[in-house]
PDB file of N, CA and C in Angstrom:
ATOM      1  N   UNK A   1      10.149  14.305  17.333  1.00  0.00           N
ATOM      2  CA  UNK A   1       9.987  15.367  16.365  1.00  0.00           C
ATOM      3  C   UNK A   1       8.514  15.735  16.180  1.00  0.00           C
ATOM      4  N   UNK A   2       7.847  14.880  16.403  1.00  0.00           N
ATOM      5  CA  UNK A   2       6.011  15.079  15.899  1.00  0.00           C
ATOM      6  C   UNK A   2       5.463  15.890  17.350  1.00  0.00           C
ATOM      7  N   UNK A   3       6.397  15.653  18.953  1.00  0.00           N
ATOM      8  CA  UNK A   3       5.956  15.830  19.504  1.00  0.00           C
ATOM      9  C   UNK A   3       5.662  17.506  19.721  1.00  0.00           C
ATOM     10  N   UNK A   4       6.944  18.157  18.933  1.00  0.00           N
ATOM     11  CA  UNK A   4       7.064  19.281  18.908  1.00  0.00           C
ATOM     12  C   UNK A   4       6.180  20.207  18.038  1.00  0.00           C
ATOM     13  N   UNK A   5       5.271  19.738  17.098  1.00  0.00           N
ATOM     14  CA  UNK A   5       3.718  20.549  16.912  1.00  0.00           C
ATOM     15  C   UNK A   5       2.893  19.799  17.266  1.00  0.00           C
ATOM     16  N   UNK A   6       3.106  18.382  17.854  1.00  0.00           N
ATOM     17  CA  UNK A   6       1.566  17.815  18.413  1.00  0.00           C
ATOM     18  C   UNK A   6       1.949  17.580  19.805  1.00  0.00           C
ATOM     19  N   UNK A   7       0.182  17.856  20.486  1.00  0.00           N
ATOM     20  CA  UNK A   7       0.614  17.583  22.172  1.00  0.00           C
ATOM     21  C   UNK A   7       0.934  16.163  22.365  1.00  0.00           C
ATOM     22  N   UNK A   8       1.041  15.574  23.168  1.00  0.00           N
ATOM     23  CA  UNK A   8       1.476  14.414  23.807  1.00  0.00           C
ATOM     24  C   UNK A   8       0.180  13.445  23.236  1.00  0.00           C
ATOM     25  N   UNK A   9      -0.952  13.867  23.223  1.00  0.00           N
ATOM     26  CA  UNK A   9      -1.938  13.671  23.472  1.00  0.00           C
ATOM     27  C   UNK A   9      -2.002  12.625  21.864  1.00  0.00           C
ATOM     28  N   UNK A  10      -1.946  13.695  21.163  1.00  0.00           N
ATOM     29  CA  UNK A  10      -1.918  13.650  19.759  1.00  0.00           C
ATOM     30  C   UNK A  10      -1.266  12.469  18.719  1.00  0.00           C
ATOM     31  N   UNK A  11       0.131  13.321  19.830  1.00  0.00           N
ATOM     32  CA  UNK A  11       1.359  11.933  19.196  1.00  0.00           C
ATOM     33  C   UNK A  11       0.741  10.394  18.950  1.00  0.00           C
ATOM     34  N   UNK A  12       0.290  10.099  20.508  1.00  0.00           N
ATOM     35  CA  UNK A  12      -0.554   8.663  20.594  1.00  0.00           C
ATOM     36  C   UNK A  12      -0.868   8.104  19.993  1.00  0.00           C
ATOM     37  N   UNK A  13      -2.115   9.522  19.777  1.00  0.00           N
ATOM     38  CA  UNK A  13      -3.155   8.929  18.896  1.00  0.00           C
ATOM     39  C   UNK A  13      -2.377   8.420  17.073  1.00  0.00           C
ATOM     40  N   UNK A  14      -1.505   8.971  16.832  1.00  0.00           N
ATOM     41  CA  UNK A  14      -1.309   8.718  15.291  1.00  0.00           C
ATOM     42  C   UNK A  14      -0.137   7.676  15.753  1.00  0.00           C
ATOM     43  N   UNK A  15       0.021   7.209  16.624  1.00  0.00           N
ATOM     44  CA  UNK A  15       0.599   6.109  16.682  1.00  0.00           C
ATOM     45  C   UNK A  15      -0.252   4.736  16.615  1.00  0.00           C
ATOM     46  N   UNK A  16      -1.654   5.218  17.641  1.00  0.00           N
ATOM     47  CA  UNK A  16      -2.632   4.063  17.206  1.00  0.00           C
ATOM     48  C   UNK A  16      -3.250   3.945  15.612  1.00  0.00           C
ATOM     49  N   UNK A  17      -3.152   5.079  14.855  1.00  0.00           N
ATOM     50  CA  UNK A  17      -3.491   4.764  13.624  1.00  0.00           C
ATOM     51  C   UNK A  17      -2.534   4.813  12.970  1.00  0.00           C
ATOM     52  N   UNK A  18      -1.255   4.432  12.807  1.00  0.00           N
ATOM     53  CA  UNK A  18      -0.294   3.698  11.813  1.00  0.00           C
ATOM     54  C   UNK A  18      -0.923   2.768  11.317  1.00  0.00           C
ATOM     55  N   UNK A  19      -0.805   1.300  12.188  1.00  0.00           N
ATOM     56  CA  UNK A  19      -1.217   0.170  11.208  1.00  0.00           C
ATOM     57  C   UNK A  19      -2.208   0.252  10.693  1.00  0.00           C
ATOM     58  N   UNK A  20      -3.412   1.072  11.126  1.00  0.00           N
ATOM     59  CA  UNK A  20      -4.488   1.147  10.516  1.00  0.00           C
ATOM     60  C   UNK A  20      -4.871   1.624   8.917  1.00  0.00           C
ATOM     61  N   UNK A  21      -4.170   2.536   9.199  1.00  0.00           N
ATOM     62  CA  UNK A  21      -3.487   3.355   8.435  1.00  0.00           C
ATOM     63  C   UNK A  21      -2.846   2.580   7.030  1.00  0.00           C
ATOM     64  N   UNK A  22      -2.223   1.467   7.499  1.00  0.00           N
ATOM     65  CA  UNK A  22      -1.415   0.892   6.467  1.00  0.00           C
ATOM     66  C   UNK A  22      -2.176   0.016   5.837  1.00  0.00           C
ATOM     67  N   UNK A  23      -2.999  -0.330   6.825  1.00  0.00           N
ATOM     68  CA  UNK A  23      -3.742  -1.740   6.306  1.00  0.00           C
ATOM     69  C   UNK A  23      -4.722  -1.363   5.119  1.00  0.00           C
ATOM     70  N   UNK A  24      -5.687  -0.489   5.470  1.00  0.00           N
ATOM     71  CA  UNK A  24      -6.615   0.393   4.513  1.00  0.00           C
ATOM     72  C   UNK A  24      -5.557   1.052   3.117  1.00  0.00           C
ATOM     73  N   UNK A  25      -4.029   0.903   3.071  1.00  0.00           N
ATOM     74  CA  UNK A  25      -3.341   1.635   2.285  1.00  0.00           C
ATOM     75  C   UNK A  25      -3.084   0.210   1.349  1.00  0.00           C
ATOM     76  N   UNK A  26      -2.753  -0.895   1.965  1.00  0.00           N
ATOM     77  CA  UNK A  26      -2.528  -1.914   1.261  1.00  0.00           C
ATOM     78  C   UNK A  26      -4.184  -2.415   0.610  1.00  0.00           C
ATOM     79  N   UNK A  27      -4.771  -2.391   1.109  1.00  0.00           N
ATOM     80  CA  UNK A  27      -6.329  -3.255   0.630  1.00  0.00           C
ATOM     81  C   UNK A  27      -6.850  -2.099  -0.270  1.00  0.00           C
ATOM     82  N   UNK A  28      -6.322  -0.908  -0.363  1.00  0.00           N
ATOM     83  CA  UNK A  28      -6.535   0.126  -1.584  1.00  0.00           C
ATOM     84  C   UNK A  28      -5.989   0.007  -2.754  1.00  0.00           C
ATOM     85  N   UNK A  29      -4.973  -0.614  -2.427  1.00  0.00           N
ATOM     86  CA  UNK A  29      -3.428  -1.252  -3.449  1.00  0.00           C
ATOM     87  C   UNK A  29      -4.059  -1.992  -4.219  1.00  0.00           C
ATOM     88  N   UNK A  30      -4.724  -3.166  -3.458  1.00  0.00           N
ATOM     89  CA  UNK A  30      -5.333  -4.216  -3.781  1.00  0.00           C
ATOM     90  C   UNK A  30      -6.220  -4.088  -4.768  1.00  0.00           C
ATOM     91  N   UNK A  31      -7.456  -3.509  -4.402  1.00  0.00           N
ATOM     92  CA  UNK A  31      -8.513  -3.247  -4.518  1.00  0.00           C
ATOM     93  C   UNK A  31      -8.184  -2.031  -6.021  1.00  0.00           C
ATOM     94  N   UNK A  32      -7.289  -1.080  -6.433  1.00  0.00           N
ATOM     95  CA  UNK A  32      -6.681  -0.917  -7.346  1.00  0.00           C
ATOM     96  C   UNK A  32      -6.179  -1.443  -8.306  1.00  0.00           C
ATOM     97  N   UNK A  33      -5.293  -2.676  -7.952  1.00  0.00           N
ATOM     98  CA  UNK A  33      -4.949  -4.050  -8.733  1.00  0.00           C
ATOM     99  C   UNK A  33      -6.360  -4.674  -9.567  1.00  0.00           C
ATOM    100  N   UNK A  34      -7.258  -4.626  -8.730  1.00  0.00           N
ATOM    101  CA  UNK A  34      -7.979  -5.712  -9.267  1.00  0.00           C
ATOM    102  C   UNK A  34      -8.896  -5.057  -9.790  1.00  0.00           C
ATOM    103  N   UNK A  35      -9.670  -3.423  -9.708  1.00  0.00           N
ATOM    104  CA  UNK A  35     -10.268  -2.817 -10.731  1.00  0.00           C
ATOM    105  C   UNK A  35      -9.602  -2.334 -11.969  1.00  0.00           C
ATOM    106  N   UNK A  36      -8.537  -2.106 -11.999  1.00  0.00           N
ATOM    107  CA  UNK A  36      -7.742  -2.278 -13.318  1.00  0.00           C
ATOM    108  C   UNK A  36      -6.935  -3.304 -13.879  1.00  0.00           C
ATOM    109  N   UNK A  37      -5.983  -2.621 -15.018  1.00  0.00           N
ATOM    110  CA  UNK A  37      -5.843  -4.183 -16.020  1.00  0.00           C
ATOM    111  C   UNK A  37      -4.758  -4.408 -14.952  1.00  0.00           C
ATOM    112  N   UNK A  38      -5.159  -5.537 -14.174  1.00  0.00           N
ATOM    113  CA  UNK A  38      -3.576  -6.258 -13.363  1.00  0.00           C
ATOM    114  C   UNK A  38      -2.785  -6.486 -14.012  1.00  0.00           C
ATOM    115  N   UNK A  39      -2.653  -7.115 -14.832  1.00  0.00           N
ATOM    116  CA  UNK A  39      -1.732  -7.780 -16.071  1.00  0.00           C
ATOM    117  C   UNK A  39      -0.763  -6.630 -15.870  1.00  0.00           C
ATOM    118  N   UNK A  40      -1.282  -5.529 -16.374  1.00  0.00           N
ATOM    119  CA  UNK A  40      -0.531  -3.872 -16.645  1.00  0.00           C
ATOM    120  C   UNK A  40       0.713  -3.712 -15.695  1.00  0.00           C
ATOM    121  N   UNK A  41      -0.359  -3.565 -13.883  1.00  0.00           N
ATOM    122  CA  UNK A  41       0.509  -3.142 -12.645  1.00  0.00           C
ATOM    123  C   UNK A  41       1.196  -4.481 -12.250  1.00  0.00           C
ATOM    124  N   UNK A  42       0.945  -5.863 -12.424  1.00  0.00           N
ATOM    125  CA  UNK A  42       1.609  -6.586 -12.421  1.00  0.00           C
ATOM    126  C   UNK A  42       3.327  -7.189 -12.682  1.00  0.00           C
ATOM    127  N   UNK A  43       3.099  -6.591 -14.228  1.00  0.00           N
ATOM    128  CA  UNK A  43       4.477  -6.744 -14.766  1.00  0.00           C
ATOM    129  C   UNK A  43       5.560  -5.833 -14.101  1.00  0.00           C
ATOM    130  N   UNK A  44       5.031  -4.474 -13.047  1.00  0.00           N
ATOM    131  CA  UNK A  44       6.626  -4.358 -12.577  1.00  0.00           C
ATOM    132  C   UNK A  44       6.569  -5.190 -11.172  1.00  0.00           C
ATOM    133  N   UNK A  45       5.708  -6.137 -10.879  1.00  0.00           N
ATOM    134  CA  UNK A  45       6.422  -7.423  -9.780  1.00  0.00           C
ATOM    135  C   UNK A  45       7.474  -8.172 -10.330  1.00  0.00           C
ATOM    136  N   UNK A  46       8.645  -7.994 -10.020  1.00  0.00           N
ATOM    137  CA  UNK A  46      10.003  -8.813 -10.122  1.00  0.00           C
ATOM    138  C   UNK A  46       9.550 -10.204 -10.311  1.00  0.00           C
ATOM    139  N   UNK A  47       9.226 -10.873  -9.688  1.00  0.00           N
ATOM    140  CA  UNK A  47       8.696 -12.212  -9.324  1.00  0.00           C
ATOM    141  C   UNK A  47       7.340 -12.731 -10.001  1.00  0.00           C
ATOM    142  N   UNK A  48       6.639 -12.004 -10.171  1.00  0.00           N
ATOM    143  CA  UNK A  48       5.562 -12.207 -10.789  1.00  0.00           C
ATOM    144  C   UNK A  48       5.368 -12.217 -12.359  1.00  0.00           C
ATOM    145  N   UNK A  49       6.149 -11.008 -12.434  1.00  0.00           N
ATOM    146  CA  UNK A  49       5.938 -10.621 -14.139  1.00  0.00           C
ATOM    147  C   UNK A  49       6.743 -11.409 -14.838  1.00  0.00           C
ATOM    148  N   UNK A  50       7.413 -12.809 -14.991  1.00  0.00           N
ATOM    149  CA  UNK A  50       8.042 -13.772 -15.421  1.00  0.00           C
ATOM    150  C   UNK A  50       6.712 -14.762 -15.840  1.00  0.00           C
ATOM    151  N   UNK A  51       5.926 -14.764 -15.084  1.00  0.00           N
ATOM    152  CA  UNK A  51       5.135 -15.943 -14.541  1.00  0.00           C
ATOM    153  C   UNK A  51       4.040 -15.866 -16.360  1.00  0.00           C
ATOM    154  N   UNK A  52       3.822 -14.354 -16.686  1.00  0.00           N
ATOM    155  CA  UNK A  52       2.799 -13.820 -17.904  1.00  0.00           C
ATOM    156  C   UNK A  52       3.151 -14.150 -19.085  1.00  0.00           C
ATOM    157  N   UNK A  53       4.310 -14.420 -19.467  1.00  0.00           N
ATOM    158  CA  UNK A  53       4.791 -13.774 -20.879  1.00  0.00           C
ATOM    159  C   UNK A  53       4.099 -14.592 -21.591  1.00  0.00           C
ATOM    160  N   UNK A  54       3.786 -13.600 -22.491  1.00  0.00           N
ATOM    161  CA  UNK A  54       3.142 -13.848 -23.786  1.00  0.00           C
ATOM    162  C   UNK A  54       3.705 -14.746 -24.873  1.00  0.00           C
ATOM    163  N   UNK A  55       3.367 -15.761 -25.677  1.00  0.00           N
ATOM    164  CA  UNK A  55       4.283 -16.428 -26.575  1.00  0.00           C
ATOM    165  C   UNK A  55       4.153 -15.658 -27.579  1.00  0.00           C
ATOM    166  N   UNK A  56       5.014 -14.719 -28.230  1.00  0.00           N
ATOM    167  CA  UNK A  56       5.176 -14.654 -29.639  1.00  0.00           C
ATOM    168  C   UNK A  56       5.572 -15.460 -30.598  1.00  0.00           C
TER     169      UNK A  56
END
Protein backbone atom coordinates (compact mmCIF):
# COMPACT_ATOMS: atom_id res chain seq x y z
CA UNK A 1 0.00 0.00 0.00
CA UNK A 2 2.90 2.64 0.84
CA UNK A 3 4.37 1.39 -2.29
CA UNK A 4 1.73 2.99 -4.29
CA UNK A 5 2.73 6.87 -3.43
CA UNK A 6 6.29 5.94 -2.50
CA UNK A 7 8.94 4.63 -5.02
CA UNK A 8 10.47 1.42 -4.13
CA UNK A 9 13.21 3.36 -3.12
CA UNK A 10 11.40 5.11 -0.39
CA UNK A 11 9.40 2.24 0.93
CA UNK A 12 12.96 0.88 2.28
CA UNK A 13 13.98 3.54 3.54
CA UNK A 14 10.92 3.94 6.17
CA UNK A 15 11.30 0.50 6.78
CA UNK A 16 14.89 1.14 8.03
CA UNK A 17 13.49 3.83 10.24
CA UNK A 18 10.66 1.98 12.04
CA UNK A 19 12.61 0.79 14.95
CA UNK A 20 14.31 3.83 15.04
CA UNK A 21 11.58 5.48 14.99
CA UNK A 22 10.13 3.62 17.94
CA UNK A 23 12.97 3.66 20.02
CA UNK A 24 13.33 7.64 20.11
CA UNK A 25 9.22 7.31 20.64
CA UNK A 26 9.67 5.17 23.73
CA UNK A 27 12.82 7.16 25.40
CA UNK A 28 10.41 10.35 24.74
CA UNK A 29 7.76 8.40 26.79
CA UNK A 30 10.34 8.05 29.19
CA UNK A 31 11.95 11.05 29.32
CA UNK A 32 8.17 12.58 29.67
CA UNK A 33 7.56 10.27 32.67
CA UNK A 34 10.32 11.52 34.42
CA UNK A 35 10.06 15.41 33.71
CA UNK A 36 6.66 15.33 35.04
CA UNK A 37 4.74 14.26 38.15
CA UNK A 38 5.24 10.29 37.44
CA UNK A 39 3.19 9.48 40.31
CA UNK A 40 0.29 11.28 37.99
CA UNK A 41 1.13 9.12 34.49
CA UNK A 42 1.92 6.27 36.58
CA UNK A 43 -1.32 5.43 38.17
CA UNK A 44 -2.92 4.39 34.79
CA UNK A 45 -0.06 1.38 34.84
CA UNK A 46 -2.32 -1.61 35.75
CA UNK A 47 0.54 -3.14 37.58
CA UNK A 48 2.19 -0.40 38.89
CA UNK A 49 -0.42 1.89 40.23
CA UNK A 50 -1.25 -0.72 43.14
CA UNK A 51 2.33 -0.53 44.20
CA UNK A 52 1.52 3.85 45.39
CA UNK A 53 -1.45 4.00 47.38
CA UNK A 54 -1.59 6.42 49.69
CA UNK A 55 -2.68 5.49 53.38
CA UNK A 56 -5.63 7.42 54.35
Amino acid sequence: TMSKFLGPCYVQLAKNWIPMLGMWGAMGTMGLVWATDWRLILDWVPYINGKFKKDD
